[in-house]
PDB file of N, CA and C in Angstrom:
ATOM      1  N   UNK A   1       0.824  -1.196   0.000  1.00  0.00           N
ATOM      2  CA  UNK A   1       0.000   0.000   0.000  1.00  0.00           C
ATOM      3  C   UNK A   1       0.865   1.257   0.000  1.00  0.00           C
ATOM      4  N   UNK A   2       2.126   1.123   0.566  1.00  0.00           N
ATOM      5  CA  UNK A   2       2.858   2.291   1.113  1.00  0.00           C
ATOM      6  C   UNK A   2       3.760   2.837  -0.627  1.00  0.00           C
ATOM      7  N   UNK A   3       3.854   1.821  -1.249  1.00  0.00           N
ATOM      8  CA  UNK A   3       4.537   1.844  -2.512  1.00  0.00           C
ATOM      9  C   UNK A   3       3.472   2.758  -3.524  1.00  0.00           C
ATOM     10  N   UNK A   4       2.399   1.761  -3.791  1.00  0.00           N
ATOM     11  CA  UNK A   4       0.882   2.758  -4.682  1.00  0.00           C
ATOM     12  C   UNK A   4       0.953   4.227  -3.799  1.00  0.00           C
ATOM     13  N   UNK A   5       0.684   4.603  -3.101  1.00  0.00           N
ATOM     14  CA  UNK A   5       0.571   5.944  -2.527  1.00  0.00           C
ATOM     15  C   UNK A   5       1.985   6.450  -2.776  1.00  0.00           C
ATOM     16  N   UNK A   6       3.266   6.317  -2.521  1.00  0.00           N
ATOM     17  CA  UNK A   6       4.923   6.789  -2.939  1.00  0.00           C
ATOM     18  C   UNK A   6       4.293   7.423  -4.544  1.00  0.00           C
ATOM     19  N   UNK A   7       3.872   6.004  -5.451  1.00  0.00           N
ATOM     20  CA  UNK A   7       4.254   6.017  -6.442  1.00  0.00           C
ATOM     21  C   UNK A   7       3.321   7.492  -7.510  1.00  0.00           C
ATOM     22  N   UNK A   8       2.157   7.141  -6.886  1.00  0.00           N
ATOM     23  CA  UNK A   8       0.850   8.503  -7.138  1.00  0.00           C
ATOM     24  C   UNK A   8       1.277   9.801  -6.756  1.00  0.00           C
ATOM     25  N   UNK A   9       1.943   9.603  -5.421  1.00  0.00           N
ATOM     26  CA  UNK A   9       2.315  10.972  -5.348  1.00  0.00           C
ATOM     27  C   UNK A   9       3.169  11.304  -6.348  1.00  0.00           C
ATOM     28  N   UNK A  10       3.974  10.902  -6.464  1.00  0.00           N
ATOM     29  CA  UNK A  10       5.416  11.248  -7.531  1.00  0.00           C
ATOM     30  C   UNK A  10       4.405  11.662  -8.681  1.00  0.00           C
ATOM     31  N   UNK A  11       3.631  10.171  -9.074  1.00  0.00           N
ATOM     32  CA  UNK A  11       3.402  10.541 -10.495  1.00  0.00           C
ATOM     33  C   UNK A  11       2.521  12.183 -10.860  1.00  0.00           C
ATOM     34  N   UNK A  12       1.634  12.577  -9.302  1.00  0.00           N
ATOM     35  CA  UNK A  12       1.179  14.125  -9.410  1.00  0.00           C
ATOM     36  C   UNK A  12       2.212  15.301  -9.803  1.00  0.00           C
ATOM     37  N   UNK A  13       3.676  14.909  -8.522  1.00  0.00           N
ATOM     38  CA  UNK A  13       4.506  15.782  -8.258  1.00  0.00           C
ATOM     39  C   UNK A  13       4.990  16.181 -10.231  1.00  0.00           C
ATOM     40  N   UNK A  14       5.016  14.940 -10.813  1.00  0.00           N
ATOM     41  CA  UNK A  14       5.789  14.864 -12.161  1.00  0.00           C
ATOM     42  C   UNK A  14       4.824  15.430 -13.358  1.00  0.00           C
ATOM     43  N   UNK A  15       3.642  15.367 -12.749  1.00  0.00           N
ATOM     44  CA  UNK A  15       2.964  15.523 -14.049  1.00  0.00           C
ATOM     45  C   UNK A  15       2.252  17.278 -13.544  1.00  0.00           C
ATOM     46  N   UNK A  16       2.594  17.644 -12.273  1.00  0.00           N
ATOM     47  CA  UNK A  16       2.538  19.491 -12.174  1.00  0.00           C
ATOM     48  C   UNK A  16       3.794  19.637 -13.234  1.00  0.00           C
ATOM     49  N   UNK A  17       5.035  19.628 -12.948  1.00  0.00           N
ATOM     50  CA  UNK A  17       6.108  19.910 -13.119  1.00  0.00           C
ATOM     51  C   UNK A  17       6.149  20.092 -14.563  1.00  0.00           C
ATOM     52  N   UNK A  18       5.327  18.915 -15.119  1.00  0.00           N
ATOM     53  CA  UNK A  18       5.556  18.977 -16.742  1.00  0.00           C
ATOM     54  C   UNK A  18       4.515  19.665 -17.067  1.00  0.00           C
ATOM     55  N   UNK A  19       3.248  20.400 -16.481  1.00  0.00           N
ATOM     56  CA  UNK A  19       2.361  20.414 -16.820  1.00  0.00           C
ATOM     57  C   UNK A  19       2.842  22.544 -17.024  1.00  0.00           C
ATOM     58  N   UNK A  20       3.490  22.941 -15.570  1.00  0.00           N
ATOM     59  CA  UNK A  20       4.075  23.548 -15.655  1.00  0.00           C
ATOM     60  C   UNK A  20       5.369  24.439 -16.511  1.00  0.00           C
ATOM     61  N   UNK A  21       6.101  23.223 -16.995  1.00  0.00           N
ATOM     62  CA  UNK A  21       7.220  23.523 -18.167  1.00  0.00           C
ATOM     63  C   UNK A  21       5.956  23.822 -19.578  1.00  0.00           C
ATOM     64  N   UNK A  22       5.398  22.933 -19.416  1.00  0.00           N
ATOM     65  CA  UNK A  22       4.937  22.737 -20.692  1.00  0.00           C
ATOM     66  C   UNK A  22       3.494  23.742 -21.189  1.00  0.00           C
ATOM     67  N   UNK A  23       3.573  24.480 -20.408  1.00  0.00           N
ATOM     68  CA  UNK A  23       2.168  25.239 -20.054  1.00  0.00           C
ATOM     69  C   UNK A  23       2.791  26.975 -21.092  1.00  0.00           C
ATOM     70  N   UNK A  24       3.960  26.890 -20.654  1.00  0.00           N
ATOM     71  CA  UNK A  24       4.254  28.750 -21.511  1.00  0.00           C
ATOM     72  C   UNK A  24       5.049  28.016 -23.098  1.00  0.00           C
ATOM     73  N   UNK A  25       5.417  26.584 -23.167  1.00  0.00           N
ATOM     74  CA  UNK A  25       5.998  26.718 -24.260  1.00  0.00           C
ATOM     75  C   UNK A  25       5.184  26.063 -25.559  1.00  0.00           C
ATOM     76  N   UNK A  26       3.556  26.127 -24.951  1.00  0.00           N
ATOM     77  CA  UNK A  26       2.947  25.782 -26.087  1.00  0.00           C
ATOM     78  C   UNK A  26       1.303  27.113 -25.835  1.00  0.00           C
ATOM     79  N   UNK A  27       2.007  28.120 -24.942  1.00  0.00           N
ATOM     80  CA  UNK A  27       1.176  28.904 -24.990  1.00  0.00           C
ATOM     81  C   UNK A  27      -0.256  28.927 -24.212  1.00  0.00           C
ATOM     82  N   UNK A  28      -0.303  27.893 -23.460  1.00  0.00           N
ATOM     83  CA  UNK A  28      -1.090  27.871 -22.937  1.00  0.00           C
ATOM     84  C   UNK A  28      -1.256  27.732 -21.333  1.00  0.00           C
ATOM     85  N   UNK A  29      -2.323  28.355 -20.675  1.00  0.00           N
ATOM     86  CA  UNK A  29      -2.113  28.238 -18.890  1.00  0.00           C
ATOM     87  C   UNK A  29      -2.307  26.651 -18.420  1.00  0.00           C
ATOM     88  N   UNK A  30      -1.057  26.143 -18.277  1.00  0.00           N
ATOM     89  CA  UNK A  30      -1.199  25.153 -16.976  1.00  0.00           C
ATOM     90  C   UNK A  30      -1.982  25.077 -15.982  1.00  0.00           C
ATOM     91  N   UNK A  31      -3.084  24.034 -16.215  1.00  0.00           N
ATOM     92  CA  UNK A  31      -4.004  23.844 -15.293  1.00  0.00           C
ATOM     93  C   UNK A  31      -3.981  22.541 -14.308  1.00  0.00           C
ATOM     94  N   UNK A  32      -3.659  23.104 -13.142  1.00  0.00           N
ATOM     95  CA  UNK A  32      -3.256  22.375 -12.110  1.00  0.00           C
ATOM     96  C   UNK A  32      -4.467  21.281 -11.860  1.00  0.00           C
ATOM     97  N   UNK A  33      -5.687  21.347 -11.759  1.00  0.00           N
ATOM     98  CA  UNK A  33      -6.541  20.270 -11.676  1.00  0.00           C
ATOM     99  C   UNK A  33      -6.410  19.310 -12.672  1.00  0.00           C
ATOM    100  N   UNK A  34      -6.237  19.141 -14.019  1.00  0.00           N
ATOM    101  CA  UNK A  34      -5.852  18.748 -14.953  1.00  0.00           C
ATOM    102  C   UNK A  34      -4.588  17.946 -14.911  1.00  0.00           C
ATOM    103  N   UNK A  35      -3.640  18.587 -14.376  1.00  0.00           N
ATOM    104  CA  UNK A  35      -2.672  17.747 -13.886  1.00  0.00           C
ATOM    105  C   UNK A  35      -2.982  16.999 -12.926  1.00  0.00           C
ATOM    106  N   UNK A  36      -3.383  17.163 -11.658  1.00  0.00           N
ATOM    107  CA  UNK A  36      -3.262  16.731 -10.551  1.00  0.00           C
ATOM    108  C   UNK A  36      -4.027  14.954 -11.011  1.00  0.00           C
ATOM    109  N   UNK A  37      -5.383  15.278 -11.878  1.00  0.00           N
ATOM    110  CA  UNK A  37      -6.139  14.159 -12.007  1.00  0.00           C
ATOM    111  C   UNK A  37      -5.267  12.968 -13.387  1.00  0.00           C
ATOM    112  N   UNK A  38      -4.558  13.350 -13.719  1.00  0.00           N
ATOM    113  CA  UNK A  38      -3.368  13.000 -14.782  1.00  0.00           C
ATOM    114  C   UNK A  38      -2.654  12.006 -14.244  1.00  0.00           C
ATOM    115  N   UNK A  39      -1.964  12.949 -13.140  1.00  0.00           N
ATOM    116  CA  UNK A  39      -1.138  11.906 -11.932  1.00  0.00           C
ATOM    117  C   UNK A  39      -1.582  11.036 -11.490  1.00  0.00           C
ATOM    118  N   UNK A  40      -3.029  11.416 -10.639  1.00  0.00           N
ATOM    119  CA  UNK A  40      -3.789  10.301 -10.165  1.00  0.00           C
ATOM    120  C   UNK A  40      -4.165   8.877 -10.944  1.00  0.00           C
ATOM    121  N   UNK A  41      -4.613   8.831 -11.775  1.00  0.00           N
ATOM    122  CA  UNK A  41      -4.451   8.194 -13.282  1.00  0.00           C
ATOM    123  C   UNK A  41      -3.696   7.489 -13.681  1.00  0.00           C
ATOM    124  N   UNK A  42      -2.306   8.148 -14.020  1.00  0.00           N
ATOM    125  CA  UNK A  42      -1.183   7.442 -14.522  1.00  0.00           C
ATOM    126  C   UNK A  42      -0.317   6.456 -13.070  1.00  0.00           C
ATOM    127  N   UNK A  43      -0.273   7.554 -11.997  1.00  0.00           N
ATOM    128  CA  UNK A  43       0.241   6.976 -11.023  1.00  0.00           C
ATOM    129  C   UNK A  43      -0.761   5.455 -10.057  1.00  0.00           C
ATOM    130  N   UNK A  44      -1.952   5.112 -10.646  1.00  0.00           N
ATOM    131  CA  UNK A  44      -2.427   4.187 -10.513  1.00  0.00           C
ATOM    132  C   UNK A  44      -2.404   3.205 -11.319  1.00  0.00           C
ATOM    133  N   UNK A  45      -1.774   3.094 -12.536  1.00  0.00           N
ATOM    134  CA  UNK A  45      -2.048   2.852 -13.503  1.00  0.00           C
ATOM    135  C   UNK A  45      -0.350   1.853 -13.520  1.00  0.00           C
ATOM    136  N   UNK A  46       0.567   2.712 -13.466  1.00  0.00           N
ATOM    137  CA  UNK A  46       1.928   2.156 -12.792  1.00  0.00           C
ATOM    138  C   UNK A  46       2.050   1.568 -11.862  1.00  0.00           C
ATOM    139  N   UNK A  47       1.568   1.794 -11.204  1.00  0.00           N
ATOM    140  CA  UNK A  47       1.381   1.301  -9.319  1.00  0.00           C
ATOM    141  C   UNK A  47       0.799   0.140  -9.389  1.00  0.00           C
ATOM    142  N   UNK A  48       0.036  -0.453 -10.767  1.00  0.00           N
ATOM    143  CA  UNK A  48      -0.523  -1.928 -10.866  1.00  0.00           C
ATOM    144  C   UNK A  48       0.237  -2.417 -12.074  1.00  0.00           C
ATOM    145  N   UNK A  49       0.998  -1.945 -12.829  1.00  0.00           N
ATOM    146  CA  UNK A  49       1.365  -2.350 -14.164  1.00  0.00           C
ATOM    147  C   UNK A  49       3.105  -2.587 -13.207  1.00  0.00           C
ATOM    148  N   UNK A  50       3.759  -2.158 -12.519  1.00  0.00           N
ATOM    149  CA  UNK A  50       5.261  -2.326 -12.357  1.00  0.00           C
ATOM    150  C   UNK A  50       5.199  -3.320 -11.630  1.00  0.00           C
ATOM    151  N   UNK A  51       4.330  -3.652 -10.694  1.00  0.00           N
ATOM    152  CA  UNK A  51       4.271  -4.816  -9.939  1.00  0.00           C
ATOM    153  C   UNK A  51       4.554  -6.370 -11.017  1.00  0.00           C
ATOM    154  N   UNK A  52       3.713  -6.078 -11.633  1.00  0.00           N
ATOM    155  CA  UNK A  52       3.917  -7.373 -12.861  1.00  0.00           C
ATOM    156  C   UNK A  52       4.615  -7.592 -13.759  1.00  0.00           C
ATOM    157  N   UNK A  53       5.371  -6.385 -13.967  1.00  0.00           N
ATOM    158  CA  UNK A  53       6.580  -6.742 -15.294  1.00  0.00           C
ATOM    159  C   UNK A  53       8.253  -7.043 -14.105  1.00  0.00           C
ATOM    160  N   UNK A  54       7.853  -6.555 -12.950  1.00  0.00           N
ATOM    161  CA  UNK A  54       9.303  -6.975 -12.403  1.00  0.00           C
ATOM    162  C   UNK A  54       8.720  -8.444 -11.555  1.00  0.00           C
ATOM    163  N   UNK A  55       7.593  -9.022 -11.781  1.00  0.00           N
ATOM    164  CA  UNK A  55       7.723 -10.198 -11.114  1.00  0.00           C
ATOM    165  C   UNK A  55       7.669 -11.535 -12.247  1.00  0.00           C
ATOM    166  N   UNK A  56       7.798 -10.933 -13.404  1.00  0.00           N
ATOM    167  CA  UNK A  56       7.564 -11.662 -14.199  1.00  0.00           C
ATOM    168  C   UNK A  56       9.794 -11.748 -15.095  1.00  0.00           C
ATOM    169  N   UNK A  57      10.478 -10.826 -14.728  1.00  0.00           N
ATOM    170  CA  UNK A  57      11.209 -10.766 -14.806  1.00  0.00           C
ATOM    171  C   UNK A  57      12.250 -11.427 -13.948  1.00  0.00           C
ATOM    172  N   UNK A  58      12.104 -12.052 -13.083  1.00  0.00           N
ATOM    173  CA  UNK A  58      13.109 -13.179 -12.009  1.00  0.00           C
ATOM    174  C   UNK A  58      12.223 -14.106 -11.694  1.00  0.00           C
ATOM    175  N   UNK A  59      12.474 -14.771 -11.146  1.00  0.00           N
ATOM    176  CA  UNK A  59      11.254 -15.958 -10.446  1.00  0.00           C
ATOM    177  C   UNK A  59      11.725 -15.522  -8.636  1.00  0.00           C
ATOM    178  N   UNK A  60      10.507 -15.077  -8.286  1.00  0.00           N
ATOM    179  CA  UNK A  60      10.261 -14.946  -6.718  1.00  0.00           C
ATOM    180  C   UNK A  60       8.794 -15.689  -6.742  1.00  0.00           C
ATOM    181  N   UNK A  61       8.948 -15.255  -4.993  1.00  0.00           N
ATOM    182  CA  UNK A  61       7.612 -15.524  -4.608  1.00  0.00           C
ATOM    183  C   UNK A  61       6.093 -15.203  -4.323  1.00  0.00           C
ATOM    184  N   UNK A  62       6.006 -13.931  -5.605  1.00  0.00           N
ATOM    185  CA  UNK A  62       5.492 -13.104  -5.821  1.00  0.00           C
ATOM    186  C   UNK A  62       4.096 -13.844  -5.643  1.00  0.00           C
ATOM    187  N   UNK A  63       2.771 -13.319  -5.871  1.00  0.00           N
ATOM    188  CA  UNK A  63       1.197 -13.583  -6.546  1.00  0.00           C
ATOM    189  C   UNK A  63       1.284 -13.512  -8.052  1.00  0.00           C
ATOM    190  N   UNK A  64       2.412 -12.693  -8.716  1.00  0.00           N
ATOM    191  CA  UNK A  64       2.007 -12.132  -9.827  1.00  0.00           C
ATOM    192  C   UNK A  64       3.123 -13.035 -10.519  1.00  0.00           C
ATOM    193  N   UNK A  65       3.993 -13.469 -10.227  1.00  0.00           N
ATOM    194  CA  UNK A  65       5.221 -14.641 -10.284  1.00  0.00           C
ATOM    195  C   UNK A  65       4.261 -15.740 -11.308  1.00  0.00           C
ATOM    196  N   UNK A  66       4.836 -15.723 -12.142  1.00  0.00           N
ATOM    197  CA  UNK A  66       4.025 -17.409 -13.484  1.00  0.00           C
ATOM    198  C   UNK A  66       5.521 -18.486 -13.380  1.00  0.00           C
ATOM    199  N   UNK A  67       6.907 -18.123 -13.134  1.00  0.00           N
ATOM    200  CA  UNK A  67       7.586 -18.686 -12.818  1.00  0.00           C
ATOM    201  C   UNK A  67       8.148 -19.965 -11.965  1.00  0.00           C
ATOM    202  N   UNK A  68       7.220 -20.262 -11.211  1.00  0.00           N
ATOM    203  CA  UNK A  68       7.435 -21.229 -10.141  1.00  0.00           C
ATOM    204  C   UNK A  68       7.455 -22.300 -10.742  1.00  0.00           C
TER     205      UNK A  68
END
């Protein structure tokens, strides 16, 4: 649980930041709600998708592990 919440936050922190850079060099105002729900989104979205490509990459004793 502590990892999904790390990982959402970041993905908000990353997607202001770009939302920010990217807001005067295409002319338009960076809208922070827009981002914020972006992050939320993507950073859930990772937070279930990384779990399974690194357990599928070694053999542990994962749930998500096909290796055994």
């Amino acid at each position: 649980m502590g990892r999904t919440i790390v990982t959402i936050f970041w993905s908000i922190l990353y997607s202001m930041i770009i939302s920010f850079i990217a807001g005067p060099l295409t002319k338009n105002s960076g809208n922070m709600t827009e981002a914020v729900i972006f992050g939320v989104v993507f950073g859930i979205l990772f937070s279930l998708i990384i779990p399974t490509i690194t357990a599928h990459s070694h053999k542990d004793d994962s749930k998500f592990s096909s290796l055994k």
